[in-house]
Protein backbone atom coordinates (compact mmCIF):
# COMPACT_ATOMS: atom_id res chain seq x y z
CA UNK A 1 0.00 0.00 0.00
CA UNK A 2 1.87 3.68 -0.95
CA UNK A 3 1.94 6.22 1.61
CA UNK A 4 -0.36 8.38 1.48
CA UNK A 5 0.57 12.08 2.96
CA UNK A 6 -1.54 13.66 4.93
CA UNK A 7 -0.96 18.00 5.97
CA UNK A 8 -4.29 18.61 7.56
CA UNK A 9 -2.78 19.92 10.50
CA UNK A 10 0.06 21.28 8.39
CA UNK A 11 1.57 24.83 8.97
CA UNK A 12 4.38 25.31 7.19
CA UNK A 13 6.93 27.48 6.41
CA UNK A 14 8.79 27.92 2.81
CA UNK A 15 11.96 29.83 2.59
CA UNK A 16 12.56 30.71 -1.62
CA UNK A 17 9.06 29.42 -1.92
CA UNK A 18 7.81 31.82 -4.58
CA UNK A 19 9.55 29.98 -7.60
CA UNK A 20 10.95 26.79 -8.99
CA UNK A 21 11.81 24.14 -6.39
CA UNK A 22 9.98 26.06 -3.56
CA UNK A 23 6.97 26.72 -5.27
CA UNK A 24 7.13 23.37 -6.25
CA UNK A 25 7.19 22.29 -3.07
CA UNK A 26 4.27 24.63 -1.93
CA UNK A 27 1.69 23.11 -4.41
CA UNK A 28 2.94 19.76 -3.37
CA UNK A 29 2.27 20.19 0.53
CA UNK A 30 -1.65 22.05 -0.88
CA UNK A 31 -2.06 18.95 -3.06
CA UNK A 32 -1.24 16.46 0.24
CA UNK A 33 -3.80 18.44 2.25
CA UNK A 34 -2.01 21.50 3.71
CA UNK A 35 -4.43 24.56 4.36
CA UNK A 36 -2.16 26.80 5.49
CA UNK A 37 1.30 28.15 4.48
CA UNK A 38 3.30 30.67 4.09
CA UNK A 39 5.87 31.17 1.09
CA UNK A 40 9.03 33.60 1.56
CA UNK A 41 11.51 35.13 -0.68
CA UNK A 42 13.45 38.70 -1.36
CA UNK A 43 11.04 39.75 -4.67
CA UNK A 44 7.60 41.48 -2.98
CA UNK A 45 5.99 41.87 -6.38
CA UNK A 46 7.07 37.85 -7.18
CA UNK A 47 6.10 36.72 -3.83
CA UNK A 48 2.84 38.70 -3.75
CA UNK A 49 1.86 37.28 -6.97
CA UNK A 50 2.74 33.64 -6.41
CA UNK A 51 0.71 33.37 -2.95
CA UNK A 52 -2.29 35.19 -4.54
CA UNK A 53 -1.75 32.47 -7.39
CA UNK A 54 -1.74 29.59 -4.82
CA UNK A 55 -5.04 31.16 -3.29
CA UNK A 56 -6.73 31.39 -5.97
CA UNK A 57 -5.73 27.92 -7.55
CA UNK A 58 -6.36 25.89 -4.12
CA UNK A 59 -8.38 28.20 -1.36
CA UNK A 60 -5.35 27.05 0.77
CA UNK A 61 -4.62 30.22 3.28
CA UNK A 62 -1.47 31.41 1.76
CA UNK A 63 0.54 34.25 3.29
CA UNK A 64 3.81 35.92 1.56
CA UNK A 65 6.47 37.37 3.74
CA UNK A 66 9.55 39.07 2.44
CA UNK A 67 12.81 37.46 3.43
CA UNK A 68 16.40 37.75 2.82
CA UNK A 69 18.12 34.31 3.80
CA UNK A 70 21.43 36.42 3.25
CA UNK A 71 19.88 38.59 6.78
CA UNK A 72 20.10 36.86 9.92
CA UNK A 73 17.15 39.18 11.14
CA UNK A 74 14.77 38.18 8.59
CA UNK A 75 15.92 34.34 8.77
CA UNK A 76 15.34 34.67 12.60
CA UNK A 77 12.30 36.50 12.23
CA UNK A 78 10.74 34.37 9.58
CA UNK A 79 8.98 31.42 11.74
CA UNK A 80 8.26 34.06 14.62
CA UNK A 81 6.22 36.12 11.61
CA UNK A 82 4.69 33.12 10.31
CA UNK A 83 3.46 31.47 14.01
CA UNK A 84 2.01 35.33 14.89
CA UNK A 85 -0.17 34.90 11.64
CA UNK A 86 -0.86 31.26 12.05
CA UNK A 87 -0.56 30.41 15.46
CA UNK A 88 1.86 27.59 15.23
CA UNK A 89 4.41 26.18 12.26
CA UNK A 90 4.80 22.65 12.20
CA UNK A 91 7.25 22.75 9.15
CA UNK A 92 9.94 24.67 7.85
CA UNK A 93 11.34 24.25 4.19
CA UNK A 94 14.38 25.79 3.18
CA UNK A 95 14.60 26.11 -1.18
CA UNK A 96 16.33 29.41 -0.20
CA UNK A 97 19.57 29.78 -2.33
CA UNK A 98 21.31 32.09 -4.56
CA UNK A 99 21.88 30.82 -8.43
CA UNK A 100 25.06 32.62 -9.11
CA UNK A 101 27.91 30.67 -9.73
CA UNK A 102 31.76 31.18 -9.94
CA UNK A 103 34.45 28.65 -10.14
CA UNK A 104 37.64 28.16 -7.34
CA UNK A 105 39.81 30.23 -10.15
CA UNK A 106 37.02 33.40 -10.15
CA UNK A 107 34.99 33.40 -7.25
CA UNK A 108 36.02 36.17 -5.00
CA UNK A 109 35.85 36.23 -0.94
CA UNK A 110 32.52 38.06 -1.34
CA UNK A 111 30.86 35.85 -3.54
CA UNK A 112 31.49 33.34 -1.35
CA UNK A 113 30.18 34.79 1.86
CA UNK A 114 26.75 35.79 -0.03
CA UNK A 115 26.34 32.40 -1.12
CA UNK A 116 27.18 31.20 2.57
CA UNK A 117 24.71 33.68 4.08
CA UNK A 118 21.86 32.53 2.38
CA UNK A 119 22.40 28.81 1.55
CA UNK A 120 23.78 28.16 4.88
CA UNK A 121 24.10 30.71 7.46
CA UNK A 122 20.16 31.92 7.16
CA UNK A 123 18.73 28.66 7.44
CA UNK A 124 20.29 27.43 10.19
CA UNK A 125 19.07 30.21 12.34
CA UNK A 126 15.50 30.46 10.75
CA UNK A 127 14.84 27.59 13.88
């Protein structure tokens, strides 16, 4: 017999959740029975647009919140946020992640601390 999910009592949480793997992952929990979520990412205008999108498709009660993974206030502020609008959050997803890429011979000490900061740093303290 497959397992079959079940997110009724779902809250979650999804950091980079306004596109690709996040988003993904958004419609996924909805599908499995999740009623409420909230998707986060730096791009208001994206974010707005992509939780209104999710309403509309599913009636699920989704909320967007602006969030910088790179900013250790807004990763540490993120599940405080989303409990004070839900109540509770029961998971946390992190697709949160910057695309740029460099090589060992061309990426420079910045580079590397941005990509850090918000593949790394930012979701470990989102907890």
């Amino acid at each position: 017999m497959p397992l079959t999910p079940d997110h009724a009592d779902t809250v979650a949480v999804i950091a980079g959740g306004t596109q690709g793997l996040g988003l993904a992952i958004a419609e996924r929990l909805i599908a499995e029975g999740c009623p409420r979520l909230a998707i986060a990412g730096r791009r208001v205008a994206e974010g707005e647009a992509a939780a209104e999108k999710l309403r509309a498709d599913t009636g699920a009660d989704v909320v967007f919140l602006p969030a910088d993974m790179g900013r250790i206030e807004d990763a540490v502020a993120l599940i405080d946020r989303a409990a004070a609008r839900f109540g509770r959050v029961t998971a946390l997803v992190n697709a949160a992640a910057t695309t740029e890429r460099g090589s060992i011979l061309d990426t420079t000490p910045e580079d590397f601390d941005k990509h850090f900061a918000i593949n790394t740093r930012g979701p470990f303290f989102a907890l």
